[in-house]
C-alpha atoms as a PDB file:
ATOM      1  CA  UNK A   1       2.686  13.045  19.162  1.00  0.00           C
ATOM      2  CA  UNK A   2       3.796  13.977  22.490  1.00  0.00           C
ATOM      3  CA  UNK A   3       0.850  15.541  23.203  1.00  0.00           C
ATOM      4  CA  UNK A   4      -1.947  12.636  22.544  1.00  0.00           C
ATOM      5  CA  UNK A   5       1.240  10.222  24.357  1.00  0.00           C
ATOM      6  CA  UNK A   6       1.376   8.522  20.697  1.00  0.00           C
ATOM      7  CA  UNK A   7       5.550   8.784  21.190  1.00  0.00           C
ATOM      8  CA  UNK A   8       7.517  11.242  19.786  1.00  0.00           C
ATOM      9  CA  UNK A   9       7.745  12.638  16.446  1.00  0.00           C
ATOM     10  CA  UNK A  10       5.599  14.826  14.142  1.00  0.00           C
ATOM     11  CA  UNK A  11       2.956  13.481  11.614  1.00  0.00           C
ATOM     12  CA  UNK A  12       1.217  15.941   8.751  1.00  0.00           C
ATOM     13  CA  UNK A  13      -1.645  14.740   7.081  1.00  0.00           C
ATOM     14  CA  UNK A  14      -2.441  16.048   3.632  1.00  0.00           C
ATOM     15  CA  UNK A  15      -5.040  18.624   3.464  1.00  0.00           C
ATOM     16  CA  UNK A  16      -5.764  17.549  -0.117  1.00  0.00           C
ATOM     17  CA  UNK A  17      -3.805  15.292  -1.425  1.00  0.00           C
ATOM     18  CA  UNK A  18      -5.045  16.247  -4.659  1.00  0.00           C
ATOM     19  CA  UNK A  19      -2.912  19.499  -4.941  1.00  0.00           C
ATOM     20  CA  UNK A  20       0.496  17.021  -4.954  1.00  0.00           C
ATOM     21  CA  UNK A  21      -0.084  15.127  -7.476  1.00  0.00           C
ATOM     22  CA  UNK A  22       2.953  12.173  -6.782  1.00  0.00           C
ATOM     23  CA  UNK A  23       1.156  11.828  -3.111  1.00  0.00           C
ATOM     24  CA  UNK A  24      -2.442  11.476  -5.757  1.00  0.00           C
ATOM     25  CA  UNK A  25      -1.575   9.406  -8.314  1.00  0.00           C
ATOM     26  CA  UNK A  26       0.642   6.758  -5.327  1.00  0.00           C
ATOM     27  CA  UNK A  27      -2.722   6.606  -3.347  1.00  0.00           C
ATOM     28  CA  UNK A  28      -4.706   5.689  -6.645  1.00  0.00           C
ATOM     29  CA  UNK A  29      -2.403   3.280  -8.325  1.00  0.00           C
ATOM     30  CA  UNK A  30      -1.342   1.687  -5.154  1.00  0.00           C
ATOM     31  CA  UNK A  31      -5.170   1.212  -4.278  1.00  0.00           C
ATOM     32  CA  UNK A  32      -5.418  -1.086  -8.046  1.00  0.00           C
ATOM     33  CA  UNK A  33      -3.814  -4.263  -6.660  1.00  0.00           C
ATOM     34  CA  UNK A  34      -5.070  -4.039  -2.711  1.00  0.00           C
ATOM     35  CA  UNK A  35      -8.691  -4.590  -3.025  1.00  0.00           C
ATOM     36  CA  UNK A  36      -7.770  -8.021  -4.528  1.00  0.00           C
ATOM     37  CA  UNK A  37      -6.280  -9.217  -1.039  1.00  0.00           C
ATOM     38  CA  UNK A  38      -8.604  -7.867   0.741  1.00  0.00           C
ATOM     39  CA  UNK A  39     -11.090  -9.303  -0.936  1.00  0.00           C
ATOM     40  CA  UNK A  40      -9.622 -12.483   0.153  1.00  0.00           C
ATOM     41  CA  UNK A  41      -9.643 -12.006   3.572  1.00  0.00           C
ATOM     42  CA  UNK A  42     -13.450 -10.639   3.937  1.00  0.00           C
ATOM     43  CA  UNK A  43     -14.811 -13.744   3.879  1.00  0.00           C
ATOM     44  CA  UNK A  44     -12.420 -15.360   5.727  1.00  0.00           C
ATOM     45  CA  UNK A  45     -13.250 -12.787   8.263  1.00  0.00           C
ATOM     46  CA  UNK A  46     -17.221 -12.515   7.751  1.00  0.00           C
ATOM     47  CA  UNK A  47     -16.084  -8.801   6.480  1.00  0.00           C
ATOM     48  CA  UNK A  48     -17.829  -6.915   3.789  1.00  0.00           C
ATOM     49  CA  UNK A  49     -16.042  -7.133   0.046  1.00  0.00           C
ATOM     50  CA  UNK A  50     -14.168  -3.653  -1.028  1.00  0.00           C
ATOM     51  CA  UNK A  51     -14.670  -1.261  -4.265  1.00  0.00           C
ATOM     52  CA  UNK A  52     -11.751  -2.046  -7.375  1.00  0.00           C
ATOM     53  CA  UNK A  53     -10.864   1.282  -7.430  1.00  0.00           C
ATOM     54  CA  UNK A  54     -10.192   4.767  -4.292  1.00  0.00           C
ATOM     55  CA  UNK A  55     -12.839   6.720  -5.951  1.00  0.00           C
ATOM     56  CA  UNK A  56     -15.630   3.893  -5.054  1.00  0.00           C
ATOM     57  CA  UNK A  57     -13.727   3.370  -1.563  1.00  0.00           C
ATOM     58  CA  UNK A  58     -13.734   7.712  -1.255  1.00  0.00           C
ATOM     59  CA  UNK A  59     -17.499   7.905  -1.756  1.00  0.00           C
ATOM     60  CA  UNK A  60     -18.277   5.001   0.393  1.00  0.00           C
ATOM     61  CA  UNK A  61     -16.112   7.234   3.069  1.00  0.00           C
ATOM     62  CA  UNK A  62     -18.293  10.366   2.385  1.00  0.00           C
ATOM     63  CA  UNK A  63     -21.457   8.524   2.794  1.00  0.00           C
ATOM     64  CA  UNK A  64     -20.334   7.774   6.079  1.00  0.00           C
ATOM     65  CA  UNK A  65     -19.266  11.181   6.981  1.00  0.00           C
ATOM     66  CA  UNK A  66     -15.466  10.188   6.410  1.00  0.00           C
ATOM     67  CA  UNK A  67     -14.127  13.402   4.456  1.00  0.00           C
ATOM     68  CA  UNK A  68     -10.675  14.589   5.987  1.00  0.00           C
ATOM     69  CA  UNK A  69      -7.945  12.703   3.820  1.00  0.00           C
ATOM     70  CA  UNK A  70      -5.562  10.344   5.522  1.00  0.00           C
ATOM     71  CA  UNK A  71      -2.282  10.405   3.604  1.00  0.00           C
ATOM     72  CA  UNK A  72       0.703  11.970   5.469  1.00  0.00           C
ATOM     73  CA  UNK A  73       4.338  12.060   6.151  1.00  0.00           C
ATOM     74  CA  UNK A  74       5.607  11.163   9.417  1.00  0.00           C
ATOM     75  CA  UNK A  75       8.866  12.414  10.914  1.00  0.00           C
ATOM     76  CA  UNK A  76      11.307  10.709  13.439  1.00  0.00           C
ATOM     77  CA  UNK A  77      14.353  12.730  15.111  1.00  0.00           C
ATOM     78  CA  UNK A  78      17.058  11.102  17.174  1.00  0.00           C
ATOM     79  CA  UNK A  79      15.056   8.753  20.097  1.00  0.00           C
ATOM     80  CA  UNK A  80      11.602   9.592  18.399  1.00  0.00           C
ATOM     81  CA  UNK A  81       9.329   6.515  17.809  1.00  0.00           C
ATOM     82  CA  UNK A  82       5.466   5.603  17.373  1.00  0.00           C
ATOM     83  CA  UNK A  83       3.960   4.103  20.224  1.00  0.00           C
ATOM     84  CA  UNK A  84       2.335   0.686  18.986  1.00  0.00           C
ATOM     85  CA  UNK A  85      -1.051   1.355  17.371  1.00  0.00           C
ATOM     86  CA  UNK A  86      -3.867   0.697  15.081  1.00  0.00           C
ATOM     87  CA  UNK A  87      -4.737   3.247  13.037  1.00  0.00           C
ATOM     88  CA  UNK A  88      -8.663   3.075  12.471  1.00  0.00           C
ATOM     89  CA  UNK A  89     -10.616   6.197  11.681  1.00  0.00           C
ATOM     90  CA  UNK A  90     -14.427   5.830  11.496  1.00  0.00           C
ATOM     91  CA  UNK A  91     -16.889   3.131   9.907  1.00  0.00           C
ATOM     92  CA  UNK A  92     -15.579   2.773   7.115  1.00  0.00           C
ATOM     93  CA  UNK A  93     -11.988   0.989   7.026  1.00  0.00           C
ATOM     94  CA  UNK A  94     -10.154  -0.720   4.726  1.00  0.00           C
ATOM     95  CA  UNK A  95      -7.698  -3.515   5.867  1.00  0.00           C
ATOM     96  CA  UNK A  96      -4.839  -2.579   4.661  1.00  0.00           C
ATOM     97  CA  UNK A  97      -2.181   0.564   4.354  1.00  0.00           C
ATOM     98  CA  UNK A  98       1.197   1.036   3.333  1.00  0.00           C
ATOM     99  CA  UNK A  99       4.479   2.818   4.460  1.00  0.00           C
ATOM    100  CA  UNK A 100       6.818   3.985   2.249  1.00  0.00           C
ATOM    101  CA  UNK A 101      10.048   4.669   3.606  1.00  0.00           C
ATOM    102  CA  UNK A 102      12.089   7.631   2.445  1.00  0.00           C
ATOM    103  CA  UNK A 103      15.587   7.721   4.064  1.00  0.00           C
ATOM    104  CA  UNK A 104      17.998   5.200   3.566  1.00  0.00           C
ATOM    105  CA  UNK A 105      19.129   3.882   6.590  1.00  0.00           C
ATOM    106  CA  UNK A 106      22.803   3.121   7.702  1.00  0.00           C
ATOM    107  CA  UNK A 107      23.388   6.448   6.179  1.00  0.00           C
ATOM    108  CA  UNK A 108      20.729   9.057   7.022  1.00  0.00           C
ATOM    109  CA  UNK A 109      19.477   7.171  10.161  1.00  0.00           C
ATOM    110  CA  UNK A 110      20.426   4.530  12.375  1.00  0.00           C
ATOM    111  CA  UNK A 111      17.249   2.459  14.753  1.00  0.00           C
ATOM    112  CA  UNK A 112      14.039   3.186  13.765  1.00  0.00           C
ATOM    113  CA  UNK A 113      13.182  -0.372  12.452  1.00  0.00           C
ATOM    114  CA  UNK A 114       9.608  -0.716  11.538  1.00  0.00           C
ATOM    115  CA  UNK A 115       8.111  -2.947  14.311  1.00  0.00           C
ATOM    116  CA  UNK A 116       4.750  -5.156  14.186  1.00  0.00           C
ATOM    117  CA  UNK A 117       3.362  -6.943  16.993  1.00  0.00           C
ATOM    118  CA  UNK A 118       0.926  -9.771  16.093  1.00  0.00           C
ATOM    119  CA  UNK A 119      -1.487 -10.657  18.955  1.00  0.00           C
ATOM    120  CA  UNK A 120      -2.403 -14.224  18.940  1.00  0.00           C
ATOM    121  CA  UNK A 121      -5.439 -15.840  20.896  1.00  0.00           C
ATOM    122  CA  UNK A 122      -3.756 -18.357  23.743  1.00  0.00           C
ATOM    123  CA  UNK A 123      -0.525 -18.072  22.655  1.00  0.00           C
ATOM    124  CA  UNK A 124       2.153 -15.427  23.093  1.00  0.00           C
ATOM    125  CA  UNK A 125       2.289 -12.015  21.075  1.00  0.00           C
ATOM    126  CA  UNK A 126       4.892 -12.001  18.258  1.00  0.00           C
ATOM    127  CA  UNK A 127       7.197  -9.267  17.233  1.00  0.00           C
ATOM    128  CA  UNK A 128       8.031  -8.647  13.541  1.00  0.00           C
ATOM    129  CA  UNK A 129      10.574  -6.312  12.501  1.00  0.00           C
ATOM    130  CA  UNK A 130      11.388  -5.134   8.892  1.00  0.00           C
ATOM    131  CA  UNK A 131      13.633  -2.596   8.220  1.00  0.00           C
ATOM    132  CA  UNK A 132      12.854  -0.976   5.107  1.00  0.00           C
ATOM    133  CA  UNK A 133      15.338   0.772   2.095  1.00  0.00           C
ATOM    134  CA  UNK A 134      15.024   4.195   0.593  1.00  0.00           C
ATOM    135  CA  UNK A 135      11.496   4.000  -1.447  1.00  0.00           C
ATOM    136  CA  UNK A 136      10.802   0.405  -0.450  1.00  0.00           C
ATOM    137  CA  UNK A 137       7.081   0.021   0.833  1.00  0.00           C
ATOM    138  CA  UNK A 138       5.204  -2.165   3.321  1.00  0.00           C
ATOM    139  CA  UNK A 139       1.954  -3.225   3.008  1.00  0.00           C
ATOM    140  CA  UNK A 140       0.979  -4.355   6.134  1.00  0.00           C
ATOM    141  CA  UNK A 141      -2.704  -4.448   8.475  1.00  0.00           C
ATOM    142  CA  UNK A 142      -4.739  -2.039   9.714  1.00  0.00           C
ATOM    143  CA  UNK A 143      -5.961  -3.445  12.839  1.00  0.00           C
ATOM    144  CA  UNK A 144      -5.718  -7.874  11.962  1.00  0.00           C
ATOM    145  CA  UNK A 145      -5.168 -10.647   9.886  1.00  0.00           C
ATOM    146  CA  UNK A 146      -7.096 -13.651   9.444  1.00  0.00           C
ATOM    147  CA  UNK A 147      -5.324 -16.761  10.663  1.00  0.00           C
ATOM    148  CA  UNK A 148      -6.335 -20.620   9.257  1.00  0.00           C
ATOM    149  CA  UNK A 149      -7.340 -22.275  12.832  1.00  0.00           C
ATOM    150  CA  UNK A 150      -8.410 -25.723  13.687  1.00  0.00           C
ATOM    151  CA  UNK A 151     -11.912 -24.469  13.524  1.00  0.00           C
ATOM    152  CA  UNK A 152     -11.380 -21.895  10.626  1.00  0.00           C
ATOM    153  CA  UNK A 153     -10.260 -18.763   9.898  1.00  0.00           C
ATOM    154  CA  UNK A 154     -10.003 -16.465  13.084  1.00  0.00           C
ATOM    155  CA  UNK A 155      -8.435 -12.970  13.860  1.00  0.00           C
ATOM    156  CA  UNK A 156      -5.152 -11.849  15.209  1.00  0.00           C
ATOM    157  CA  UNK A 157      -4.949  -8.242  16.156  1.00  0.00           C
ATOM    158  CA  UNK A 158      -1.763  -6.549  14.768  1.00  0.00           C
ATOM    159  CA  UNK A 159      -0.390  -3.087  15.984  1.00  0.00           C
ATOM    160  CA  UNK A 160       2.353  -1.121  14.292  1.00  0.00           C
ATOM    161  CA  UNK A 161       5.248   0.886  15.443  1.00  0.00           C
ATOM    162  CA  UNK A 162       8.566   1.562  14.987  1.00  0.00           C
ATOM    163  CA  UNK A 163      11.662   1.183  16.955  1.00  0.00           C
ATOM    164  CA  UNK A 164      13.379   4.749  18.271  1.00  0.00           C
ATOM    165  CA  UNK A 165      15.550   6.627  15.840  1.00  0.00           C
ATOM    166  CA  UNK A 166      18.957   6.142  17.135  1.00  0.00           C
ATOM    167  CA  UNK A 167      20.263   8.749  15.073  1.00  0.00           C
ATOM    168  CA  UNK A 168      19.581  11.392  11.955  1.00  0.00           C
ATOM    169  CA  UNK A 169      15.932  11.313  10.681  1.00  0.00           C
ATOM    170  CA  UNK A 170      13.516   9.009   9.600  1.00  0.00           C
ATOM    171  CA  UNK A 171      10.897   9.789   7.185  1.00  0.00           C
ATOM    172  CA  UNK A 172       7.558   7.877   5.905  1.00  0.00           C
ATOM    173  CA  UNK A 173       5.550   8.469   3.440  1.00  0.00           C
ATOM    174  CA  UNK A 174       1.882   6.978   5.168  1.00  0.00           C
ATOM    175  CA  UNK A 175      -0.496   5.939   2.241  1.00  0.00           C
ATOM    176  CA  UNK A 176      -4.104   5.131   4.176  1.00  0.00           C
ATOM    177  CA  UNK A 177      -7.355   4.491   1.623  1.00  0.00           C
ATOM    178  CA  UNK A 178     -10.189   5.241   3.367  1.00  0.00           C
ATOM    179  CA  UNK A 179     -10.769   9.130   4.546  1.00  0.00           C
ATOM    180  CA  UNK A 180     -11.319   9.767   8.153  1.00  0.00           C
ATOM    181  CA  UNK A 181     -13.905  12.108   9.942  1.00  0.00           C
END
């Protein structure tokens, strides 16, 4: 991460997330409920609709030349931390992603809060924080949420992060939809 000045820590994507089949069958049955709500934000966005199930959403990805698989494990030492970010690969993206964390906190790690950071027009940015149990997940936005206005729906940006490890190891099970080029 240091490298690309993303923060510090290591991320591994899945090759083929086929070939572990817990990683497999969390991407397809966590996929069942999420097209619903997103569904409900595209036109509150002027967005497209999205496929019921991650085979529809996978082929749609390959037609746009989306092929690499985007589930991965991410992995926080002692003062390691993702900078704040989007995480947007390609045409094709679907609006929202989930992190599931997988050390319990207060005993394997200490920091390392998950942090969001919801940009809104004409107003001050707002910080969210959620710290997360063993094998809890967060759903949360890929890159905005849409916001009831005086004049309608609009967007607010949101960028993800977390907050440095203060000690022992964090670990996070990332669980992305779409495939990236």
């Amino acid at each position: 991460m240091q490298r690309y000045q993303f923060g510090r820590g290591t991320y591994e994507y899945y090759a083929e997330p086929t070939a572990v089949a817990l990683v497999q069958y969390l991407r397809e049955q966590l996929y069942l409920p999420m097209p619903w709500m997103a569904n409900q934000w595209a036109p509150q966005l002027n967005e497209r609709s999205f496929p019921a199930t991650l085979s529809e959403l996978i082929a749609e990805c390959a037609d746009n030349g989306q092929k690499r698989p985007t589930p991965l494990i991410l992995q926080y030492g002692e003062g390691d931390y993702p900078c704040l970010h989007r995480v947007i690969y390609g045409d094709s993206v679907f609006p929202l992603q989930i992190a599931i964390m997988l050390n319990q906190p207060g005993e394997d790690l200490t920091g390392g809060e998950k942090v969001f950071v919801e940009q809104r027009p004409c107003l001050q940015s707002r910080a969210i924080v959620v710290k997360p149990e063993l094998g809890q997940g967060m759903i949360f936005p890929v890159h905005h949420r849409p916001v009831r206005g005086k004049n309608g729906f609009r967007r607010h940006p949101m960028r993800q992060g977390t907050n440095a490890v203060a000690s022992g190891h964090r670990n996070t099970l990332g669980v992305i939809f779409r495939n990236a080029r």
